[in-house]
Protein backbone atom coordinates (compact mmCIF):
# COMPACT_ATOMS: atom_id res chain seq x y z
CA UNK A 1 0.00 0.00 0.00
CA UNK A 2 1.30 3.28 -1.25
CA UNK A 3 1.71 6.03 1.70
CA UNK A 4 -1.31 7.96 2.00
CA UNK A 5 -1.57 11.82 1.45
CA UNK A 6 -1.10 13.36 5.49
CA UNK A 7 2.34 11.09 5.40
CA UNK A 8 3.34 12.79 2.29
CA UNK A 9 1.80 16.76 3.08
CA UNK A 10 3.53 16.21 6.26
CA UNK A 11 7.03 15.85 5.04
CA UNK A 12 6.67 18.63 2.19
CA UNK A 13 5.72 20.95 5.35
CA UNK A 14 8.52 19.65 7.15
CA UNK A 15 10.97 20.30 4.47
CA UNK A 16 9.28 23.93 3.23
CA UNK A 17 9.41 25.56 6.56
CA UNK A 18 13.35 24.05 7.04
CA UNK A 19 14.51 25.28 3.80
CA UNK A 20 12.78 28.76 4.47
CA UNK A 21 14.52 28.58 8.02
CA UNK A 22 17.67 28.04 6.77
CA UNK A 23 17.83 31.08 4.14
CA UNK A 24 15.98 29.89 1.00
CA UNK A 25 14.23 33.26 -0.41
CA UNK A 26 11.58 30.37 -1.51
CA UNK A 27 11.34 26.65 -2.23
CA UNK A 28 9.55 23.44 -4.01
CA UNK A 29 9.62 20.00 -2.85
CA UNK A 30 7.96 16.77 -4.19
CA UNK A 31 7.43 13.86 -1.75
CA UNK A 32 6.57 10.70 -3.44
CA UNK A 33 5.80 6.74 -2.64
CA UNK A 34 5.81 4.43 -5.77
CA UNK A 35 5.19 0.28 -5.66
CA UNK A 36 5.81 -1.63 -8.55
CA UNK A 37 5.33 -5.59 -9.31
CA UNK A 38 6.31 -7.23 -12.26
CA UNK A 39 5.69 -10.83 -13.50
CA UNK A 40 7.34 -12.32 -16.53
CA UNK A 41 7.39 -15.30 -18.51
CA UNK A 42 9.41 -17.43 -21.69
CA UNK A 43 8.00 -19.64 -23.69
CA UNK A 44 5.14 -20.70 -20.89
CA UNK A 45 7.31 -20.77 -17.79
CA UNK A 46 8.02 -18.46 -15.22
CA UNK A 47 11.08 -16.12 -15.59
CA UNK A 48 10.71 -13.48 -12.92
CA UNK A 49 9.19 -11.76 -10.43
CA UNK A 50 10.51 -8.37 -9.04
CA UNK A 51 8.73 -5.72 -6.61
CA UNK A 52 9.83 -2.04 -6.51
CA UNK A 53 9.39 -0.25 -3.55
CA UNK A 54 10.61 3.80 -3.88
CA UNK A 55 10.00 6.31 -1.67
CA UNK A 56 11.79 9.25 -2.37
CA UNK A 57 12.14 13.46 -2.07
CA UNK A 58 13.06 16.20 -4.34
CA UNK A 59 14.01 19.70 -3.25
CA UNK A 60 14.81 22.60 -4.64
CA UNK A 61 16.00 25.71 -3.21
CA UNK A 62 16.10 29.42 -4.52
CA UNK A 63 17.88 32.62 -3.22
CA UNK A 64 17.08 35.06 -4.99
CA UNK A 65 17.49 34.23 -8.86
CA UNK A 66 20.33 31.41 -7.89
CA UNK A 67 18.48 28.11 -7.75
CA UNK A 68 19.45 24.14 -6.92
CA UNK A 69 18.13 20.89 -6.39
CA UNK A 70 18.89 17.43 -4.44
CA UNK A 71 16.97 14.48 -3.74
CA UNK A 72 17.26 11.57 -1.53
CA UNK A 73 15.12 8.10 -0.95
CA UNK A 74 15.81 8.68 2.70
CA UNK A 75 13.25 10.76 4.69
CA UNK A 76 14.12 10.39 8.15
CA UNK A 77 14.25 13.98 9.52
CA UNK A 78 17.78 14.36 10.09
CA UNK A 79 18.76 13.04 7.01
CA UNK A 80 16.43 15.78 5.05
CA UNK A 81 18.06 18.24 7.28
CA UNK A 82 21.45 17.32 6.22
CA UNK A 83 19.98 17.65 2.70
CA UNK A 84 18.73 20.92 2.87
CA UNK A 85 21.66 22.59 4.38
CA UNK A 86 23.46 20.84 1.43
CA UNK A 87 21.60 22.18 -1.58
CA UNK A 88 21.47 25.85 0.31
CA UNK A 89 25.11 26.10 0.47
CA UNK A 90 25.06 24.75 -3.09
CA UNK A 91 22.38 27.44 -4.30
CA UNK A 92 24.55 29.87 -2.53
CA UNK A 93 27.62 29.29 -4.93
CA UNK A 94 25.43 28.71 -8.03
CA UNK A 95 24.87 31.69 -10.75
CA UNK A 96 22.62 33.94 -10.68
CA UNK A 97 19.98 33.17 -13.37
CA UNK A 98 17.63 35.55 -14.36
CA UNK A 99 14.94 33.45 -15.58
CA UNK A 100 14.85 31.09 -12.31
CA UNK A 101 11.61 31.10 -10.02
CA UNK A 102 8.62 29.51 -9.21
CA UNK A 103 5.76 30.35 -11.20
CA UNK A 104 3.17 33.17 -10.78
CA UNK A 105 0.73 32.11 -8.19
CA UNK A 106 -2.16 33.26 -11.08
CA UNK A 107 -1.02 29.92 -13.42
CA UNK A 108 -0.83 27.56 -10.14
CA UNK A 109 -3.82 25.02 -10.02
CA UNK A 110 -6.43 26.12 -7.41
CA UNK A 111 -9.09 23.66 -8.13
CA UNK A 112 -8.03 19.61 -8.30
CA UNK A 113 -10.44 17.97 -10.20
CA UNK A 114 -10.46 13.82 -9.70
CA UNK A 115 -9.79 12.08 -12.67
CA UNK A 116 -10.61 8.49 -11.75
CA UNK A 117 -6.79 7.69 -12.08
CA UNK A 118 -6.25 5.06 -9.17
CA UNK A 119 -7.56 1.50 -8.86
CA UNK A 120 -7.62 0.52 -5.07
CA UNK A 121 -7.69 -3.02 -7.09
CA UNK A 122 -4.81 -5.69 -6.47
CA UNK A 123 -3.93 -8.67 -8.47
CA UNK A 124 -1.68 -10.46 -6.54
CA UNK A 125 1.16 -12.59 -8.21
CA UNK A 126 -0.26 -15.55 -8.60
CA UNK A 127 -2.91 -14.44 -11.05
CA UNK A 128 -0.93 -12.36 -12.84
CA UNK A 129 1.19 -15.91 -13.41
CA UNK A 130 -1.98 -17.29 -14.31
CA UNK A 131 -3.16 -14.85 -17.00
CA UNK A 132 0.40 -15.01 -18.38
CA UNK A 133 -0.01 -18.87 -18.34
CA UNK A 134 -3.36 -18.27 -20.43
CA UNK A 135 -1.66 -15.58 -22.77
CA UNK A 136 1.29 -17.54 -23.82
CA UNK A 137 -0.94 -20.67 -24.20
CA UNK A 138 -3.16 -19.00 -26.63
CA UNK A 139 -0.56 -17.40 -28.58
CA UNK A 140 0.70 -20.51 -28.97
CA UNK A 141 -2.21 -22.48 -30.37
CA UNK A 142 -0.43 -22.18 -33.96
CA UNK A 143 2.48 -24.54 -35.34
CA UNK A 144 4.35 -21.41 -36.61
CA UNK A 145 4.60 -19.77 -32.99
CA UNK A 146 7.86 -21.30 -31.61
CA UNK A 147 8.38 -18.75 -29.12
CA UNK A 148 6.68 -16.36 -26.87
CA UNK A 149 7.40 -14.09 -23.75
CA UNK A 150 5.19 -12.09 -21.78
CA UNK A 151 4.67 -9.99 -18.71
CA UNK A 152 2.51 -8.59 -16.57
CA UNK A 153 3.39 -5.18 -14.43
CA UNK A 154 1.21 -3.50 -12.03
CA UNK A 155 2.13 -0.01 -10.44
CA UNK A 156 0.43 2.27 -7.76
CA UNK A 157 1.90 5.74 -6.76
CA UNK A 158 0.95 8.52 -4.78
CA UNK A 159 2.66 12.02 -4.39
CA UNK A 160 2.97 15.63 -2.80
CA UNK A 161 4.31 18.55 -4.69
CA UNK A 162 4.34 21.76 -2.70
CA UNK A 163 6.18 25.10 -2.83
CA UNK A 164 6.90 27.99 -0.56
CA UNK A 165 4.02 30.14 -2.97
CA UNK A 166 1.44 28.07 -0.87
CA UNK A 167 1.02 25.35 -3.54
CA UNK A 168 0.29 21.78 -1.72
CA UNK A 169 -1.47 19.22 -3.68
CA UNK A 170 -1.06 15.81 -5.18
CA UNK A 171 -2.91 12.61 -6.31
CA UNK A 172 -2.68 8.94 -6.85
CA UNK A 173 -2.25 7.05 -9.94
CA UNK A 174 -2.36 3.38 -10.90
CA UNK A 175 -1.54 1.34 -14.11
CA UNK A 176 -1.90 -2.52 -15.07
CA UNK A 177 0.03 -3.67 -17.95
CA UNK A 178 0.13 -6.85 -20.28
CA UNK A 179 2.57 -7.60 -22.95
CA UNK A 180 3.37 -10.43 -25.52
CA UNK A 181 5.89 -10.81 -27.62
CA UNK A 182 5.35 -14.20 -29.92
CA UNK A 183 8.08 -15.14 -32.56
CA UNK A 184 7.08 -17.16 -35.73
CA UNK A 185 8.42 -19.68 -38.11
CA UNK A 186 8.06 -21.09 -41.63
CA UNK A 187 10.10 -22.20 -44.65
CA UNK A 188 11.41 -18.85 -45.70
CA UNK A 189 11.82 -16.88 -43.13
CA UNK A 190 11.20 -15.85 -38.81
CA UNK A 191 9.61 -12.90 -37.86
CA UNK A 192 8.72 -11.48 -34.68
CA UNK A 193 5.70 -8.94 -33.15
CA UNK A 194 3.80 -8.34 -30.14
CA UNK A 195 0.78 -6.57 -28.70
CA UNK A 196 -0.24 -5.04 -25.32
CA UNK A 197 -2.41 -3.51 -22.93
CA UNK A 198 -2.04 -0.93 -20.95
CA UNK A 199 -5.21 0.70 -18.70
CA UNK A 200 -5.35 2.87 -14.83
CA UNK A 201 -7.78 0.25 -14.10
CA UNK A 202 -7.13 -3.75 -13.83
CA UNK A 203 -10.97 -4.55 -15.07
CA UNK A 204 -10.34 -2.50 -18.58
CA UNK A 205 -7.30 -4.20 -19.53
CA UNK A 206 -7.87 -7.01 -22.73
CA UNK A 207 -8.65 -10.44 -21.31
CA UNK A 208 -5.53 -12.86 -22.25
CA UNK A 209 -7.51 -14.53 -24.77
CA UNK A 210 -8.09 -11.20 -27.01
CA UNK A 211 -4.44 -10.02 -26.47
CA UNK A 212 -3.01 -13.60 -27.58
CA UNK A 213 -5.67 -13.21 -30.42
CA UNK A 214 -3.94 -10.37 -31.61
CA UNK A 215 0.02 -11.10 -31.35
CA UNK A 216 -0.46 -14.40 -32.63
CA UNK A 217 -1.80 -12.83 -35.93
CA UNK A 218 0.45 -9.70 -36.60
CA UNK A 219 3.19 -12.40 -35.86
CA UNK A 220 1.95 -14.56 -38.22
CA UNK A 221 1.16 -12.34 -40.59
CA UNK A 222 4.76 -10.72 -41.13
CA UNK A 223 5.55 -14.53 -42.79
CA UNK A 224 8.09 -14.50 -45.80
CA UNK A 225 8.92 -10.70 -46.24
CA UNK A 226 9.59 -9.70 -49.68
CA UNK A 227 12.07 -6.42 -50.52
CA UNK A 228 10.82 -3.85 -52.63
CA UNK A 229 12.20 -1.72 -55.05
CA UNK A 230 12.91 2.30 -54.26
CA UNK A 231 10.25 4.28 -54.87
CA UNK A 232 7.95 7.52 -54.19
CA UNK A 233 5.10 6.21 -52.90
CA UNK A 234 2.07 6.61 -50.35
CA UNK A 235 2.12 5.62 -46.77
CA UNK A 236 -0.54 4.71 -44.15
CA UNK A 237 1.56 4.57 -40.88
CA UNK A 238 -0.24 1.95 -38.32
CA UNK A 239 -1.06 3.55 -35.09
CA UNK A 240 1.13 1.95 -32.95
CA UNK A 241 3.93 4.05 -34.45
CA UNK A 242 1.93 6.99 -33.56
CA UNK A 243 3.51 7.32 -30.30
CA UNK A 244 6.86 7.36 -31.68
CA UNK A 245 6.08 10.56 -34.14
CA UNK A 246 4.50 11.80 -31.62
CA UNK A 247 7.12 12.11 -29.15
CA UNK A 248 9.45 13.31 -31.81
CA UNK A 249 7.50 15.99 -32.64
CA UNK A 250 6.82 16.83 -29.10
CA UNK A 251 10.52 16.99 -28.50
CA UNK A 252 10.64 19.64 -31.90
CA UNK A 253 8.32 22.13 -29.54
CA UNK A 254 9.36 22.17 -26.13
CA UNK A 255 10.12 25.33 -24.75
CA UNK A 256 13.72 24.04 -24.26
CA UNK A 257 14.70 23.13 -27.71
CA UNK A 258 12.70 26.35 -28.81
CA UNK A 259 14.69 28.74 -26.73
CA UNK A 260 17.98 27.03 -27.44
CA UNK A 261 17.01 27.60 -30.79
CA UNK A 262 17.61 23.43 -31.65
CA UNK A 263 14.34 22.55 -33.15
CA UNK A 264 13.78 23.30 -36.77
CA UNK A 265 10.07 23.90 -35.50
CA UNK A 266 11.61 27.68 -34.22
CA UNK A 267 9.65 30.75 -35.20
CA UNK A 268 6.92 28.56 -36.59
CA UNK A 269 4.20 29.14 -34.52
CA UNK A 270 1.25 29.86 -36.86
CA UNK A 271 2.75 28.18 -40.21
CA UNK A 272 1.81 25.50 -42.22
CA UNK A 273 3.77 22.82 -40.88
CA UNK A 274 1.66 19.50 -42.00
CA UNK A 275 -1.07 18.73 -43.74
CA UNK A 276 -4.33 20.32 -43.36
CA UNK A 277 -5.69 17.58 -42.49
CA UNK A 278 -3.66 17.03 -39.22
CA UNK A 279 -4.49 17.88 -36.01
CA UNK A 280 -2.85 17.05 -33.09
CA UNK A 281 -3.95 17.54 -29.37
CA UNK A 282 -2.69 17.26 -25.90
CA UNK A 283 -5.66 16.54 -23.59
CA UNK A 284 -4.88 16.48 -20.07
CA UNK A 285 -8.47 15.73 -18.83
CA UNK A 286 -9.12 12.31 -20.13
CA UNK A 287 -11.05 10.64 -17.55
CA UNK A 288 -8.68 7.12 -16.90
CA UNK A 289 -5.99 8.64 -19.07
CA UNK A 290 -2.60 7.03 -18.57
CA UNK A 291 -1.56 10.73 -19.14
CA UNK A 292 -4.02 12.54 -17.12
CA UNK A 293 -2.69 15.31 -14.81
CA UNK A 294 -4.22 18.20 -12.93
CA UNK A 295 -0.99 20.20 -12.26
CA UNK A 296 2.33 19.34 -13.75
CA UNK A 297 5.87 19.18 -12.17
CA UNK A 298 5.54 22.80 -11.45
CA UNK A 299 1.96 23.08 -10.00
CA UNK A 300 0.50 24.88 -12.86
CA UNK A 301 -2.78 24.20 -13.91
CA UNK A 302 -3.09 22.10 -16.91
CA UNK A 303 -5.68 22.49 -19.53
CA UNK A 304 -6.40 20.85 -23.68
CA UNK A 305 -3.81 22.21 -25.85
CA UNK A 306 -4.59 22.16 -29.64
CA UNK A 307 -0.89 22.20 -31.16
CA UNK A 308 -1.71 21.41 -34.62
CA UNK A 309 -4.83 22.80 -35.85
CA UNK A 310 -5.52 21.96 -39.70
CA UNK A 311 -1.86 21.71 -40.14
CA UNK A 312 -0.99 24.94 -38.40
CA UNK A 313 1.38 25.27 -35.45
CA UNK A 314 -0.66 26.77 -32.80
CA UNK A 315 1.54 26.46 -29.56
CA UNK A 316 4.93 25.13 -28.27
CA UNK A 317 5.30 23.03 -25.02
CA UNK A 318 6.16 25.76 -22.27
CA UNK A 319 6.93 25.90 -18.59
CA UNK A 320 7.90 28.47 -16.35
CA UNK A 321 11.92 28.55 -16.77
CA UNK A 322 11.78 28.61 -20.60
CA UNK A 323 8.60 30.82 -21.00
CA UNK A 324 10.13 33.47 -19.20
CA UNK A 325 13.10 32.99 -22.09
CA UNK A 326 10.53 32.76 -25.40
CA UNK A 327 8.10 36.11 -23.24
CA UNK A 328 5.61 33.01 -23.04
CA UNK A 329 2.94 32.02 -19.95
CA UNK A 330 3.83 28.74 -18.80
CA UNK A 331 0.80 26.32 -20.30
CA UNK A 332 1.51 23.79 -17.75
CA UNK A 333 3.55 21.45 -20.22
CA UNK A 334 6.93 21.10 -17.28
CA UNK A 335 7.19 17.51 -17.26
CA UNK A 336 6.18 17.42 -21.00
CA UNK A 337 2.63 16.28 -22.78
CA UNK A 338 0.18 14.86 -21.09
CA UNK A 339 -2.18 12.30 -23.42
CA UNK A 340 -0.58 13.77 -26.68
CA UNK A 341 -2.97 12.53 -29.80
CA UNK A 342 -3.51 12.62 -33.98
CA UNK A 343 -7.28 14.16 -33.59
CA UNK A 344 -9.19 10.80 -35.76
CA UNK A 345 -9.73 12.28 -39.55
CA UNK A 346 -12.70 12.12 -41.90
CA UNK A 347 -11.99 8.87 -43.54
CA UNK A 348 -12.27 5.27 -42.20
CA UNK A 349 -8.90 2.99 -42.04
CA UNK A 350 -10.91 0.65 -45.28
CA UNK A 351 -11.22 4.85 -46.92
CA UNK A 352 -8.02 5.40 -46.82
CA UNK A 353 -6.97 2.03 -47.89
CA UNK A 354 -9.40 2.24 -51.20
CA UNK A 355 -7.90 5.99 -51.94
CA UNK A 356 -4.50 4.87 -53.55
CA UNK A 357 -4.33 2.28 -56.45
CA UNK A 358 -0.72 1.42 -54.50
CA UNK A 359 0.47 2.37 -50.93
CA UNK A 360 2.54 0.85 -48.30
CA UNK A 361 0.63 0.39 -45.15
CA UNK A 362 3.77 0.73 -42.17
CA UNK A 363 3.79 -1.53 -39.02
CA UNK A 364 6.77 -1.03 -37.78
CA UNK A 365 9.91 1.18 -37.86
CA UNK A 366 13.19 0.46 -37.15
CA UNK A 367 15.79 2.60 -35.58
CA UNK A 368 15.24 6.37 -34.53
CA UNK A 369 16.82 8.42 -37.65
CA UNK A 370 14.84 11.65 -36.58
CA UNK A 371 16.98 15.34 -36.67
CA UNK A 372 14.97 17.86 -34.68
CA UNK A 373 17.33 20.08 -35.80
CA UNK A 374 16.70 19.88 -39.21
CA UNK A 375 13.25 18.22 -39.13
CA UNK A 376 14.61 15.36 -41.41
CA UNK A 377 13.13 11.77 -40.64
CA UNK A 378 14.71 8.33 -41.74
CA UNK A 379 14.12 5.49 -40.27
CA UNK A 380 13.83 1.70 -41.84
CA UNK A 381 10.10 0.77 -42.15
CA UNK A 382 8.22 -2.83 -42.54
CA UNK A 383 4.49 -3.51 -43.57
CA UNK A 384 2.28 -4.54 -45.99
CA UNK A 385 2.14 -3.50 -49.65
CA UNK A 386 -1.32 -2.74 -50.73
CA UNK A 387 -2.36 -2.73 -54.34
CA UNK A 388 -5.81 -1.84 -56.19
């Protein structure tokens, strides 16, 4: 059981009113109690079993515009003293920076709205062996699977972040997750896939049954690859590689690369940057979401972000630090995106499919050839060639 709230409030007090004390000009701590426990199997037997147990703190002091941080996984009182007068005499030698500081009180999240992001559920290990026994089973139930591995991780977490500005909330977060990885075999060649799920709440995760389902038949399916020749042609990128562009392009607008002047995304805001047809949204509401946040690392309140809008760059990814830098309010993106998303488009998956006489429909990529810098994009690519 992760510790509860009072445990955690009470030790972000405790280490507020010492680094104020001690000649901090103002200060932010985050107090936080993480459990992890992770089943995993090969080829239907039992590989491992690990449990994480992390409690930790985070401080950081400011005096004046000169600003540090430490952190410990101790949090006896004597030992966070010791750490305190540490990072003080630290921030007292550090540069002055003219951009550190905690963020206006106006931006900080006043109003914590629950986002039904903790399961008070527990599957305890011998179940998860037993879905992973079901899992691997059914994948199996083909002669061309001749290997599989799986795993099953479940995580609670709880945390405080406070700051000297008044600022004392927090929340709890869980997270169930299933994998399978299934390799298979014929005459001409071995491929390998895998699926998974991944939900806040155990009773939305897919049953074992429905999860072998699927990596048994994108394994299956990859079967004697053929090479094409070069070409200009059409692509339909599957949406598990979403994530991946995704994250690339959110690493193209944070407020760091931006004011470092590293992304090739720099002085774009309000060009044409894809399609019209793209937009692309950072929704930190979702009810369940495994991104869902009230707050981020900073305190300030966090609310939908429409980044691409009909191909348009409407904002960059900005917290307090490099806001101040680009003249820009923080819009509660510290810590990064939240549940970053393609908005769906007008045309079905069967649509888009039937628009090209010829297309290449991309499962998988391979490698991470992406320049932010330059905003070129290479990477090796496998999937299915499509035709009339």
């Amino acid at each position: 059981m992760v510790k509860d709230q009072e445990y955690l409030r009470n030790k972000a007090s405790y280490c507020l009113d010492l680094a104020k004390k001690l000649g901090a000009t103002s200060a932010s701590v985050s107090v936080g109690h993480s459990i992890s426990e992770s089943v995993s199997f090969r080829n239907k037997v039992l590989d491992e079993s690990n449990r994480s147990d992390n409690l930790g703190v985070s401080i950081t002091t400011y005096i004046d515009k000169k600003k540090s941080s430490i952190s410990s996984s101790n949090l006896l009182d004597e030992n966070i003293k010791t750490l305190i007068e540490k990072c003080i005499e630290t921030t007292k030698i550090t540069p002055e920076d003219e951009f550190n500081g905690l963020p206006d009180k106006n931006l900080l999240a006043n109003k914590i709205k629950d986002l039904d992001l903790y399961d008070q559920s527990h599957i305890e290990n011998d179940k998860k062996i037993e879905y992973l026994k079901e899992l691997e089973t059914a994948t199996s139930d083909n002669d061309k699977i001749v290997n599989t591995e799986s795993g099953f991780t479940e995580n609670k977490s709880n945390f405080i972040l406070a700051s000297s500005d008044g600022f004392c909330e927090g929340y709890k977060t869980s997270s169930f997750t299933a994998s399978c990885v299934a390799v298979a075999k014929d005459d001409k060649s071995m491929e390998r896939d895998y699926d998974y799920t991944s939900k806040c709440f155990l009773s939305d995760i897919k049953s074992s049954s429905h999860l072998a389902k699927e990596t048994r038949e994108k394994t299956i399916k990859k079967l004697s690859p053929k090479k094409i020749g070069s070409e200009k042609i059409n692509i339909i990128f599957d949406k598990r590689i979403a994530s991946s562009l995704l994250s690339a392009f959110a690493g193209a607008i944070s407020g760091s690369a931006i004011a470092r002047g590293t992304s090739f995304l720099k002085d774009k805001l309000g060009e044409q940057v894809f399609s019209q047809n793209i937009n692309i949204i950072d929704q930190p509401d979702i009810l369940k979401g495994l991104g869902s946040r009230p707050f981020d690392s900073e305190g300030v309140k966090t609310e939908t972000l429409k980044l691409v809008e009909k191909g348009q760059l409407k904002s960059y990814l900005v917290d307090t630090y490099n806001g101040k830098k680009l003249n820009l309010k923080s819009n509660g993106r510290c810590g990064g995106t939240s549940n970053l998303f393609f908005e769906n488009g007008e045309l079905s998956f069967d649509e888009l499919l039937k628009s090209n006489s010829k297309l290449i429909y991309v499962t998988e990529t391979i490698g991470h050839g992406t320049n932010l810098v330059t905003g070129d994009y290479s990477v090796g690519a496998a999937g299915f060639l499509i035709e009339n």
